[in-house]
PDB file of N, CA and C in Angstrom:
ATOM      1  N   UNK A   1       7.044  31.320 -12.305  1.00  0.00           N
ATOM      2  CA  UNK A   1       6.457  30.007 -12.167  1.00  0.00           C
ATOM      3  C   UNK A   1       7.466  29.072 -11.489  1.00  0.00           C
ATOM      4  N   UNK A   2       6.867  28.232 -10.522  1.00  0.00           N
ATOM      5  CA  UNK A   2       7.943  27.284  -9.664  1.00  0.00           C
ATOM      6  C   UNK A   2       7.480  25.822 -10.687  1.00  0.00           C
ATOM      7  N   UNK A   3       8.717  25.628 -10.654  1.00  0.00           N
ATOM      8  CA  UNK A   3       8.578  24.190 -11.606  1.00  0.00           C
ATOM      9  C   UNK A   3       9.596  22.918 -10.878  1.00  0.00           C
ATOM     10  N   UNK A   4       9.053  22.014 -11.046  1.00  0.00           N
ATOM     11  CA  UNK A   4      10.044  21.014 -10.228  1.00  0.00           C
ATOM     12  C   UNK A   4       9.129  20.895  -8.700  1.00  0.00           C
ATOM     13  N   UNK A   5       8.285  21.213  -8.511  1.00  0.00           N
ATOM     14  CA  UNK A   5       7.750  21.379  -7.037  1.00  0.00           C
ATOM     15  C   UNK A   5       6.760  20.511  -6.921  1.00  0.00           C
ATOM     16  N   UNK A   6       7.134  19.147  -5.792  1.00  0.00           N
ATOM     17  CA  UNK A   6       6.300  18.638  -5.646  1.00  0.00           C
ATOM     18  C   UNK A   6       4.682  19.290  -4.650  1.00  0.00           C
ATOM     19  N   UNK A   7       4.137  18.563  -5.491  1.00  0.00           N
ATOM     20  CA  UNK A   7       2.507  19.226  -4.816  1.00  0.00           C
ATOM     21  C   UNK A   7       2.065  17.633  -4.459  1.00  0.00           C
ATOM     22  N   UNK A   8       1.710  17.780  -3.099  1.00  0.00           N
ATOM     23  CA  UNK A   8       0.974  16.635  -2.120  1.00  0.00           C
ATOM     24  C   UNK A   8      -0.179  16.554  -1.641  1.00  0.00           C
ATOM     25  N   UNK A   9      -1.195  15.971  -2.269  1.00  0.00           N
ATOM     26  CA  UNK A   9      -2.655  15.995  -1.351  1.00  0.00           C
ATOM     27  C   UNK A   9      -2.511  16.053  -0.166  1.00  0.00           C
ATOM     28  N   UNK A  10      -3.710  16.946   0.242  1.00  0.00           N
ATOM     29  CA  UNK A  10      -3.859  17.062   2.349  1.00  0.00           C
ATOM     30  C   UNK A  10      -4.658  15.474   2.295  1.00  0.00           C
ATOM     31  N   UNK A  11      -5.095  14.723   1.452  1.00  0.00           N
ATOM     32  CA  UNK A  11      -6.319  13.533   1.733  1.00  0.00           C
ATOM     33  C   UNK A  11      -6.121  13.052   0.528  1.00  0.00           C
ATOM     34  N   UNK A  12      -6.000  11.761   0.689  1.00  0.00           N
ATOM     35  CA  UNK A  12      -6.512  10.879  -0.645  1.00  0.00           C
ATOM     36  C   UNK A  12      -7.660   9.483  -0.122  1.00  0.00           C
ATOM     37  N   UNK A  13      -7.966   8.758  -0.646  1.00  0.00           N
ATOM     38  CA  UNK A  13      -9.456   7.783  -0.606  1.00  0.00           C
ATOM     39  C   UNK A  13      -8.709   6.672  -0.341  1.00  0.00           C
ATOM     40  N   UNK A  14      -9.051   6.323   0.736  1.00  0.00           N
ATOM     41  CA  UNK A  14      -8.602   4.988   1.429  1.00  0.00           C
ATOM     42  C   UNK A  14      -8.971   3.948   0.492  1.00  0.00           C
ATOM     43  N   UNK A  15      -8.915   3.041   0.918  1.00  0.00           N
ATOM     44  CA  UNK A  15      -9.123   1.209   0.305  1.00  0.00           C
ATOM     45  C   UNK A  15     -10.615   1.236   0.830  1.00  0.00           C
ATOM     46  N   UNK A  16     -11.448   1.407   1.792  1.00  0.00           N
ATOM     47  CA  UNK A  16     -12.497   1.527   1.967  1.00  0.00           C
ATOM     48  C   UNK A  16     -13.610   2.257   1.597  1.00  0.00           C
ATOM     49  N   UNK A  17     -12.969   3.619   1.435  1.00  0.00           N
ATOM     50  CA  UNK A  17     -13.994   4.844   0.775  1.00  0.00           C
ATOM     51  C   UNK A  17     -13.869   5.889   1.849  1.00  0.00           C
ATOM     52  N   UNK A  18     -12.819   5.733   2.649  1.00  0.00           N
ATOM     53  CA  UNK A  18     -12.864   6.590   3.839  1.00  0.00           C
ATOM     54  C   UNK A  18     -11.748   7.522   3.463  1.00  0.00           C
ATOM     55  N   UNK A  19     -11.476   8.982   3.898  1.00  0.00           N
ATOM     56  CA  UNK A  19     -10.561   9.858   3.219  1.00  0.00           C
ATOM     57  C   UNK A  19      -9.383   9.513   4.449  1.00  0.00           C
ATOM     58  N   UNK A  20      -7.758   8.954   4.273  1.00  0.00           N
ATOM     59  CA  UNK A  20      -6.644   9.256   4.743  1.00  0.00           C
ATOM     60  C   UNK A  20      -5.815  10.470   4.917  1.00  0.00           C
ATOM     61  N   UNK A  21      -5.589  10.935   5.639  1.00  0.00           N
ATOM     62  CA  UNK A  21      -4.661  11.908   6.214  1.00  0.00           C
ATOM     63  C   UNK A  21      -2.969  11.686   6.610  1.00  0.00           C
ATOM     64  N   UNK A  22      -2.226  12.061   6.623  1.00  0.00           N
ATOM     65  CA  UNK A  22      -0.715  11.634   7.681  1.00  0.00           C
ATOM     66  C   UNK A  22      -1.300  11.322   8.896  1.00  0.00           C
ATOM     67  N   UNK A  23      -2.631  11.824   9.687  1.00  0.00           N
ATOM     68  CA  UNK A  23      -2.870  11.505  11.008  1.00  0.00           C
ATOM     69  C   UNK A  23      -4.152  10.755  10.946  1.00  0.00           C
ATOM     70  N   UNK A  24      -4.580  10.259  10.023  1.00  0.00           N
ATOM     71  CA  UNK A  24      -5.420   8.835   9.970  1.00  0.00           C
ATOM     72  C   UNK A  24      -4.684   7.417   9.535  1.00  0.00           C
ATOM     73  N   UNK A  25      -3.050   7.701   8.918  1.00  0.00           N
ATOM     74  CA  UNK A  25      -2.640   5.922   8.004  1.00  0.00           C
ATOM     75  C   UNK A  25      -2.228   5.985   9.693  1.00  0.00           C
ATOM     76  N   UNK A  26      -1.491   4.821   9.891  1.00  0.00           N
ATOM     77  CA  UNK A  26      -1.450   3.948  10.447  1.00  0.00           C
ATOM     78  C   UNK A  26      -0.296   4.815  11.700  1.00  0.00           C
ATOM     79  N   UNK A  27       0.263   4.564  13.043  1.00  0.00           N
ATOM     80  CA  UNK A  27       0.970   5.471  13.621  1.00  0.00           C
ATOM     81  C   UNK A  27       2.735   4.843  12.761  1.00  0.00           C
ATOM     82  N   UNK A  28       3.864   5.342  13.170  1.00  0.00           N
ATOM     83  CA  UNK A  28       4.912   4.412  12.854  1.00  0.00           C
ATOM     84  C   UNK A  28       5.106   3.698  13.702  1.00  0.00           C
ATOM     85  N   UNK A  29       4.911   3.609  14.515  1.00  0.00           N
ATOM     86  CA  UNK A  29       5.207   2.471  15.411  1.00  0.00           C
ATOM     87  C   UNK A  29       4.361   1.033  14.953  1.00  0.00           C
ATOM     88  N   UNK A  30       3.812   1.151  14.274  1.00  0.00           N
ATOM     89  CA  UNK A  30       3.518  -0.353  13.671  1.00  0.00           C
ATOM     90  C   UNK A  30       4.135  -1.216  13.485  1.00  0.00           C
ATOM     91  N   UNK A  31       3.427  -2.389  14.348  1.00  0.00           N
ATOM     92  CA  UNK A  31       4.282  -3.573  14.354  1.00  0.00           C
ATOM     93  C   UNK A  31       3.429  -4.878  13.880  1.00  0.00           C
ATOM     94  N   UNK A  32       2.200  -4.653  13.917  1.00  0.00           N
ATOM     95  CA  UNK A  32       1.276  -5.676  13.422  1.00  0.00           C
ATOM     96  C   UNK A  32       0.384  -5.027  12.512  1.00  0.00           C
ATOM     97  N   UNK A  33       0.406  -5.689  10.804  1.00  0.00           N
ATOM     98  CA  UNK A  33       0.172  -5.143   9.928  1.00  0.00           C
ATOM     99  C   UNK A  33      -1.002  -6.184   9.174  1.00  0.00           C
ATOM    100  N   UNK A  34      -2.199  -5.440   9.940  1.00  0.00           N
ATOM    101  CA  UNK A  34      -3.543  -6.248   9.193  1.00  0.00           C
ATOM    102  C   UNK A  34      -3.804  -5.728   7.726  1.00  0.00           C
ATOM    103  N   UNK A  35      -4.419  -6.467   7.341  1.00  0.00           N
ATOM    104  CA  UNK A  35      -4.754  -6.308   5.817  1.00  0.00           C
ATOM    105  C   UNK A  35      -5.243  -4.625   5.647  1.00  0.00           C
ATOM    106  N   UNK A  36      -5.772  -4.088   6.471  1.00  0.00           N
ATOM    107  CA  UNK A  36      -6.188  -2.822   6.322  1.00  0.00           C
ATOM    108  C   UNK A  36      -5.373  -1.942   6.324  1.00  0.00           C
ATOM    109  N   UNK A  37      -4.631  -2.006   7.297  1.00  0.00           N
ATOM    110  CA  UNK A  37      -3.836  -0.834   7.642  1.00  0.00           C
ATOM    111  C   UNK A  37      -2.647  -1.222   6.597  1.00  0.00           C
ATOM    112  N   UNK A  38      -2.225  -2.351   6.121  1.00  0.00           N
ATOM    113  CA  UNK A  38      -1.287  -1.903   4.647  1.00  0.00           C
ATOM    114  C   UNK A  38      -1.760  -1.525   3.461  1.00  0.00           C
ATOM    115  N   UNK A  39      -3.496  -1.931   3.174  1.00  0.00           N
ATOM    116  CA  UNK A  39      -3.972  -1.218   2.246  1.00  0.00           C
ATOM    117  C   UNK A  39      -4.040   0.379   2.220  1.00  0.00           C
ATOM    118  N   UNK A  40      -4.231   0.680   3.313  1.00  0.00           N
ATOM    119  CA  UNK A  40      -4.479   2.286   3.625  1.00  0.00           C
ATOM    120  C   UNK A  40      -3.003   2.877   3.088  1.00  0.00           C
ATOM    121  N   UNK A  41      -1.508   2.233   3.568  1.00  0.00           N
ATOM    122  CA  UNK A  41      -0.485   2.319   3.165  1.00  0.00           C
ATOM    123  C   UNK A  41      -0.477   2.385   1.287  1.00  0.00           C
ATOM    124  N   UNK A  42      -1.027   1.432   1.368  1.00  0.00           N
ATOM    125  CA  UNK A  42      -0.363   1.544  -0.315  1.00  0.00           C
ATOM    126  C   UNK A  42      -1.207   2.791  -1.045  1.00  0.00           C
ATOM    127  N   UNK A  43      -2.543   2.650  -0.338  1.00  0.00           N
ATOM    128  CA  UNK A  43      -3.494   3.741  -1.173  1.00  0.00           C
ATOM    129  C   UNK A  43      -2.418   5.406  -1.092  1.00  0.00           C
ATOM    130  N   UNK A  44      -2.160   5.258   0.464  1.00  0.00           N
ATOM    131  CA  UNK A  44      -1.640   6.896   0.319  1.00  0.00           C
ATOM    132  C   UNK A  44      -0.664   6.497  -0.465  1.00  0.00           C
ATOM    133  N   UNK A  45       0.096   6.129  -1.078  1.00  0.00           N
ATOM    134  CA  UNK A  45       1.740   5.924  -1.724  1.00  0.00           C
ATOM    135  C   UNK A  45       0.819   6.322  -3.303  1.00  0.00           C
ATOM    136  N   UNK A  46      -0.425   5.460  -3.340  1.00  0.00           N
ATOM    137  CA  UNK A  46      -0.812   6.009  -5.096  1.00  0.00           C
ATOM    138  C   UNK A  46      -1.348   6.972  -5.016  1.00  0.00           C
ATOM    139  N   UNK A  47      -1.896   7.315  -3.963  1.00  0.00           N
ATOM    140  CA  UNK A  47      -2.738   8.782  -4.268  1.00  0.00           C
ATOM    141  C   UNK A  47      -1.524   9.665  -4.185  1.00  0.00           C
ATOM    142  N   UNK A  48      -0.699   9.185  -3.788  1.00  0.00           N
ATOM    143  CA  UNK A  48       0.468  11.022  -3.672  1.00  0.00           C
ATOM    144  C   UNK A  48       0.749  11.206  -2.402  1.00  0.00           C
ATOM    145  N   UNK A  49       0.090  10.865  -1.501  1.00  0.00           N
ATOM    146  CA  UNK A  49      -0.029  11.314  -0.022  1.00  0.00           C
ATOM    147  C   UNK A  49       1.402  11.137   0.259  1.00  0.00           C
ATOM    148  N   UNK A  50       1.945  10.228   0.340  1.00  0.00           N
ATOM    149  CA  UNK A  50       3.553   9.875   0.582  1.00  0.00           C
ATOM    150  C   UNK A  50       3.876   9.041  -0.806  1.00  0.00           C
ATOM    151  N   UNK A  51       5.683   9.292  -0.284  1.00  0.00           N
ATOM    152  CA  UNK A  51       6.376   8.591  -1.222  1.00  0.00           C
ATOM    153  C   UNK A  51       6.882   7.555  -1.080  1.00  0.00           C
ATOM    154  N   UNK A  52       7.031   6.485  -1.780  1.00  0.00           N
ATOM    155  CA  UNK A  52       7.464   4.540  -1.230  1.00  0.00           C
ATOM    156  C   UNK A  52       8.899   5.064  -0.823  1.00  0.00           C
ATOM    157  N   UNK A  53       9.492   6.367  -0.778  1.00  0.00           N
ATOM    158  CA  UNK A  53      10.667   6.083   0.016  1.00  0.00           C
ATOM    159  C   UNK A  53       9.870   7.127   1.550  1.00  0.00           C
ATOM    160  N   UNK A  54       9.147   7.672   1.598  1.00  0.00           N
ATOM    161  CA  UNK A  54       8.441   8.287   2.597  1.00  0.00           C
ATOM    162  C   UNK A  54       8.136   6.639   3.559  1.00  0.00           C
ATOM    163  N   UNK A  55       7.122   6.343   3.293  1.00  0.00           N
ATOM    164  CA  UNK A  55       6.518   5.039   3.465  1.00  0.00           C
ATOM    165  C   UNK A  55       7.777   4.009   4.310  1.00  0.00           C
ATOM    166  N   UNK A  56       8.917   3.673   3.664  1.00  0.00           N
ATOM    167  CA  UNK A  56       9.722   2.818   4.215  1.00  0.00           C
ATOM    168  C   UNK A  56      10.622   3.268   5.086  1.00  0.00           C
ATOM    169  N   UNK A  57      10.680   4.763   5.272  1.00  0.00           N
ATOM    170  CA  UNK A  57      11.426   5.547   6.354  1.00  0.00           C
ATOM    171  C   UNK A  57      10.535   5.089   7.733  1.00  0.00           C
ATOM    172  N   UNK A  58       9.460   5.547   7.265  1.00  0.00           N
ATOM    173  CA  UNK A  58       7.944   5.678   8.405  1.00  0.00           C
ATOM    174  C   UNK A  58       8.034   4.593   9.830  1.00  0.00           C
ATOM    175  N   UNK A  59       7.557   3.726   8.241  1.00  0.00           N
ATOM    176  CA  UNK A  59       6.946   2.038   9.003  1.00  0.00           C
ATOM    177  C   UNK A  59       8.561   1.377   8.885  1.00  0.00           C
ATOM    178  N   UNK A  60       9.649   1.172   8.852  1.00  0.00           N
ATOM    179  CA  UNK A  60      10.687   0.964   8.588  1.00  0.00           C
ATOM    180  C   UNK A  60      10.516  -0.582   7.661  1.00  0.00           C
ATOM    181  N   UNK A  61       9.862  -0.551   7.186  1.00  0.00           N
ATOM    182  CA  UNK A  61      10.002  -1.484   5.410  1.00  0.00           C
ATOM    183  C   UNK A  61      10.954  -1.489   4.586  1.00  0.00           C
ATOM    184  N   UNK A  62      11.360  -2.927   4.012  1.00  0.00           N
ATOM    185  CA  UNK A  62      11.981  -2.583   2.924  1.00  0.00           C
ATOM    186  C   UNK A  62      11.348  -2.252   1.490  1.00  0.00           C
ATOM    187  N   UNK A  63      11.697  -2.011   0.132  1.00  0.00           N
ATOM    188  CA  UNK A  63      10.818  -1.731  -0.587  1.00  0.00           C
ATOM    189  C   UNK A  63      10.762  -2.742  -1.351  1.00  0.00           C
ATOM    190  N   UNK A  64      11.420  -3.888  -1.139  1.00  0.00           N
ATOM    191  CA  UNK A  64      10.630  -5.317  -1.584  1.00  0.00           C
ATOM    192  C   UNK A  64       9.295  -5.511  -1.079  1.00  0.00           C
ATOM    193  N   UNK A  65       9.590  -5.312   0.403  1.00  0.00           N
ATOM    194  CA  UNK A  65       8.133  -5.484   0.857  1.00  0.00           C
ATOM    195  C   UNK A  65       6.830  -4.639   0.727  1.00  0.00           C
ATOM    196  N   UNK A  66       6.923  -3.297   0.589  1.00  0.00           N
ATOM    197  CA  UNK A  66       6.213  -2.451   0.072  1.00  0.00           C
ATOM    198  C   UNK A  66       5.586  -2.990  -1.372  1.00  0.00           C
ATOM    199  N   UNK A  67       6.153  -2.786  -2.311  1.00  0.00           N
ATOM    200  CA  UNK A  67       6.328  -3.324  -3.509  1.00  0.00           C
ATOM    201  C   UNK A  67       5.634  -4.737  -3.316  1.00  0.00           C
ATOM    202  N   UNK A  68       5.744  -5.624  -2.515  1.00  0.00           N
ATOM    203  CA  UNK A  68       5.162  -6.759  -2.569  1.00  0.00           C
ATOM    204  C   UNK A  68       3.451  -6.517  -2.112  1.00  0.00           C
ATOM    205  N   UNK A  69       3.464  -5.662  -1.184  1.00  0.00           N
ATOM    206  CA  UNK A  69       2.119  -5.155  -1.231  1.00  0.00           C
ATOM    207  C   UNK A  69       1.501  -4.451  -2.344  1.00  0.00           C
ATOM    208  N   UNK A  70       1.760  -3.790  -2.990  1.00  0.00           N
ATOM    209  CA  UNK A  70       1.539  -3.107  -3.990  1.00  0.00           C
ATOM    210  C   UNK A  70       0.749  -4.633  -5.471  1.00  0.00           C
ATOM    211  N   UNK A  71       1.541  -5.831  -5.046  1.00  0.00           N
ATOM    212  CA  UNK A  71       1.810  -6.125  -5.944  1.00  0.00           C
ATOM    213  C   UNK A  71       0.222  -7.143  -6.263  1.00  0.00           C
ATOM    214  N   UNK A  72       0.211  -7.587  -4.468  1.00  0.00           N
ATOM    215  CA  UNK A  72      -0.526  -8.494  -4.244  1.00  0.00           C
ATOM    216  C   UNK A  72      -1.876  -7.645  -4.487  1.00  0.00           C
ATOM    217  N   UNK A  73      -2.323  -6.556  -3.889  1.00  0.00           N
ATOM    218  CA  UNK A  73      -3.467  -5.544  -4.380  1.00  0.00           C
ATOM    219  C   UNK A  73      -3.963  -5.412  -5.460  1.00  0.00           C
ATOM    220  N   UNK A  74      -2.620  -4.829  -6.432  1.00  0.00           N
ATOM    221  CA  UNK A  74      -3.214  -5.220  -8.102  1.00  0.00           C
ATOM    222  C   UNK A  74      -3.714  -6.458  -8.722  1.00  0.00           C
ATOM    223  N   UNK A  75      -2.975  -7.776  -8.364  1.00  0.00           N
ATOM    224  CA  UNK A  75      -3.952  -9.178  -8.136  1.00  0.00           C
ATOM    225  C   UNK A  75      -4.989  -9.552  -7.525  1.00  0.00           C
ATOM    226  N   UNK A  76      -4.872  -9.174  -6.599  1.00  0.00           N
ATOM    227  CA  UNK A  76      -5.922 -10.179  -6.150  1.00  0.00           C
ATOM    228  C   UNK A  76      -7.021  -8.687  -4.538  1.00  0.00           C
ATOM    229  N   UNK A  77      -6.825  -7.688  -4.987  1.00  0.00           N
ATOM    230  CA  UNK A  77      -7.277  -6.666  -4.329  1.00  0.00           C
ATOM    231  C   UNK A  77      -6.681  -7.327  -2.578  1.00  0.00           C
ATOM    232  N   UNK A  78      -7.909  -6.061  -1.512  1.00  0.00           N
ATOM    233  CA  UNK A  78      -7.603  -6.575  -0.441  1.00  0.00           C
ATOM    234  C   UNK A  78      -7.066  -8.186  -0.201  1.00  0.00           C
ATOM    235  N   UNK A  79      -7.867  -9.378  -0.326  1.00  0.00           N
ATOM    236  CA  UNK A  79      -7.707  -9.981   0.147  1.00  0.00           C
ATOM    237  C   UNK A  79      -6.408 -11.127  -0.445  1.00  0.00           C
ATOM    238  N   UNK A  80      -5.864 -10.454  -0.926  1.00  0.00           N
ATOM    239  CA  UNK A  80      -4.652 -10.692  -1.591  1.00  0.00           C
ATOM    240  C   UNK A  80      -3.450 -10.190  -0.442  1.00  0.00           C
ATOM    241  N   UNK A  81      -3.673  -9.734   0.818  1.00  0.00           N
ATOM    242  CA  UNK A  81      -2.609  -9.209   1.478  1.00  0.00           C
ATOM    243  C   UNK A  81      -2.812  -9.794   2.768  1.00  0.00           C
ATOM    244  N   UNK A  82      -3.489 -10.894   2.802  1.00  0.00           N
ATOM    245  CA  UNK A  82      -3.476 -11.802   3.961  1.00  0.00           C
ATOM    246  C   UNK A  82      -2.415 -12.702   4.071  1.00  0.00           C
ATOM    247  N   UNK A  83      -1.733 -12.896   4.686  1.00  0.00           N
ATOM    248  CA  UNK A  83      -0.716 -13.475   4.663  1.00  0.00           C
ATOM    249  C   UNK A  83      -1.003 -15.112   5.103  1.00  0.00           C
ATOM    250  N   UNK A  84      -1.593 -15.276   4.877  1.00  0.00           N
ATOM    251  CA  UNK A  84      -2.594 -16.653   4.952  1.00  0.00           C
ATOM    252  C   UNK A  84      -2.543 -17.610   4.095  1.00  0.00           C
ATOM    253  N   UNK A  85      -3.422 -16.370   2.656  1.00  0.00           N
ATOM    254  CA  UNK A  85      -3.229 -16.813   1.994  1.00  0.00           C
ATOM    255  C   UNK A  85      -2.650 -16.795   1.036  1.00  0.00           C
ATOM    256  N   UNK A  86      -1.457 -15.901   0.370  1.00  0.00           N
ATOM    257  CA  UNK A  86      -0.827 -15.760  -0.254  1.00  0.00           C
ATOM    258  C   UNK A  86      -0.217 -16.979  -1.204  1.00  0.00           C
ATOM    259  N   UNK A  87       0.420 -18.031  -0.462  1.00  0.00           N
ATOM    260  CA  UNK A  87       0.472 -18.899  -1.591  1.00  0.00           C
ATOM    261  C   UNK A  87      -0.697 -19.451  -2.547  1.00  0.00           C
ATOM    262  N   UNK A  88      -2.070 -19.210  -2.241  1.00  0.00           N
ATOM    263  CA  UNK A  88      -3.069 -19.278  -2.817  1.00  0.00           C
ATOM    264  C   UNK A  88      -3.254 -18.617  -3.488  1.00  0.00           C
ATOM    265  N   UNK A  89      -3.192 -16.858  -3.630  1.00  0.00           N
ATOM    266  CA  UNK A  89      -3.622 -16.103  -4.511  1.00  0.00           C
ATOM    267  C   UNK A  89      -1.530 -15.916  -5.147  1.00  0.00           C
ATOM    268  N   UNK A  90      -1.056 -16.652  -5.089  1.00  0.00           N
ATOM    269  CA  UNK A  90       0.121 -16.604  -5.938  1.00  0.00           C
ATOM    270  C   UNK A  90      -0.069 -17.114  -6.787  1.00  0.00           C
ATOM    271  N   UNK A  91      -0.362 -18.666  -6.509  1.00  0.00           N
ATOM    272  CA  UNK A  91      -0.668 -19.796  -7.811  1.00  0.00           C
ATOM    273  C   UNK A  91      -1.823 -19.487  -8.420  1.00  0.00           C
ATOM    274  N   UNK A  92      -2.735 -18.538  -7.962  1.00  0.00           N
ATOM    275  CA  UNK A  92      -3.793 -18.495  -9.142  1.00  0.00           C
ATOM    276  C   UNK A  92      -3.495 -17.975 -10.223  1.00  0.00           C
ATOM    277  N   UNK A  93      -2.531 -16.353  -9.028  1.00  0.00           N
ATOM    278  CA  UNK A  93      -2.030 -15.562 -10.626  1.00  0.00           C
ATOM    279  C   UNK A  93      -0.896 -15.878 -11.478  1.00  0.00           C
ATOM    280  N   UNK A  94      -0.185 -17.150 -11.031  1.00  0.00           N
ATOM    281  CA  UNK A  94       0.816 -17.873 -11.961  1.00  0.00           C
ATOM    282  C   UNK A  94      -0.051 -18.623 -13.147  1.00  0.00           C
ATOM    283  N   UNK A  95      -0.629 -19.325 -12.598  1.00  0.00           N
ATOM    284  CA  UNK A  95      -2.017 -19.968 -13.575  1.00  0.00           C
ATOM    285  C   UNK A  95      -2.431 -19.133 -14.633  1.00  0.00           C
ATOM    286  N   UNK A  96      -3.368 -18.058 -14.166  1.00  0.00           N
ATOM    287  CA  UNK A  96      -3.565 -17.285 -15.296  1.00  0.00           C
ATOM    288  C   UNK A  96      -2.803 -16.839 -16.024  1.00  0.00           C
ATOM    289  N   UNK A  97      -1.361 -16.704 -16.038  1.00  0.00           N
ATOM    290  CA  UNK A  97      -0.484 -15.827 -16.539  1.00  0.00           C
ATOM    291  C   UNK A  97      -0.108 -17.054 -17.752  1.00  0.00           C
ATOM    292  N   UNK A  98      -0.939 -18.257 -17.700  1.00  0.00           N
ATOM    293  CA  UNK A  98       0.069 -19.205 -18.233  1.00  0.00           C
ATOM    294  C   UNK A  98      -1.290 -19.187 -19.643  1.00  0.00           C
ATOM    295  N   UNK A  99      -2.473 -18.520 -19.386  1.00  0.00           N
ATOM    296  CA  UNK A  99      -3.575 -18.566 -19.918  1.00  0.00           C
ATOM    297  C   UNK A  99      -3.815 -16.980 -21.065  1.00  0.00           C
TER     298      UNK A  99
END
């Protein structure tokens, strides 16, 4: 028995409902990062697909910023990663936290 061996999905379920691949997330050369294509990011990082140190090699991220995506998703889903509005969906979830 091999033990210690990581095992990696060929596909995990996008942010949309669409299945991700290594040759469906995003290319590395990304330089403009719409709300989608970092959701698709974070989804493969939870499904297994890659690892947040995979991920920040890739797209060359730091893992504050990764992590900050991660963070804004669990709050406030997609539209929590617009960079728009972020100080908006910050103070809501400071608010509630006070509730």
């Amino acid at each position: 028995m091999i033990e210690n061996q990581k095992i990696r999905p060929g596909k995990v379920i996008g942010p949309l409902g669409e299945q991700l691949t290594l040759e469906t997330l995003p290319p590395p050369s990304t330089t403009r990062w719409v709300v989608r294509r970092k959701a698709e990011v974070v989804a493969a990082v939870n499904g297994g697909l890659l690892s947040v140190d995979d991920v920040c090699a890739r797209y060359g991220l730091t893992v504050e910023e990764f992590a900050s995506w991660q963070r804004a998703i669990d709050r406030s889903g997609m539209p929590g990663l617009r960079v728009t509005r972020i100080q908006h969906y910050k103070s809501l979830y400071e608010r509630q936290q006070k509730y």
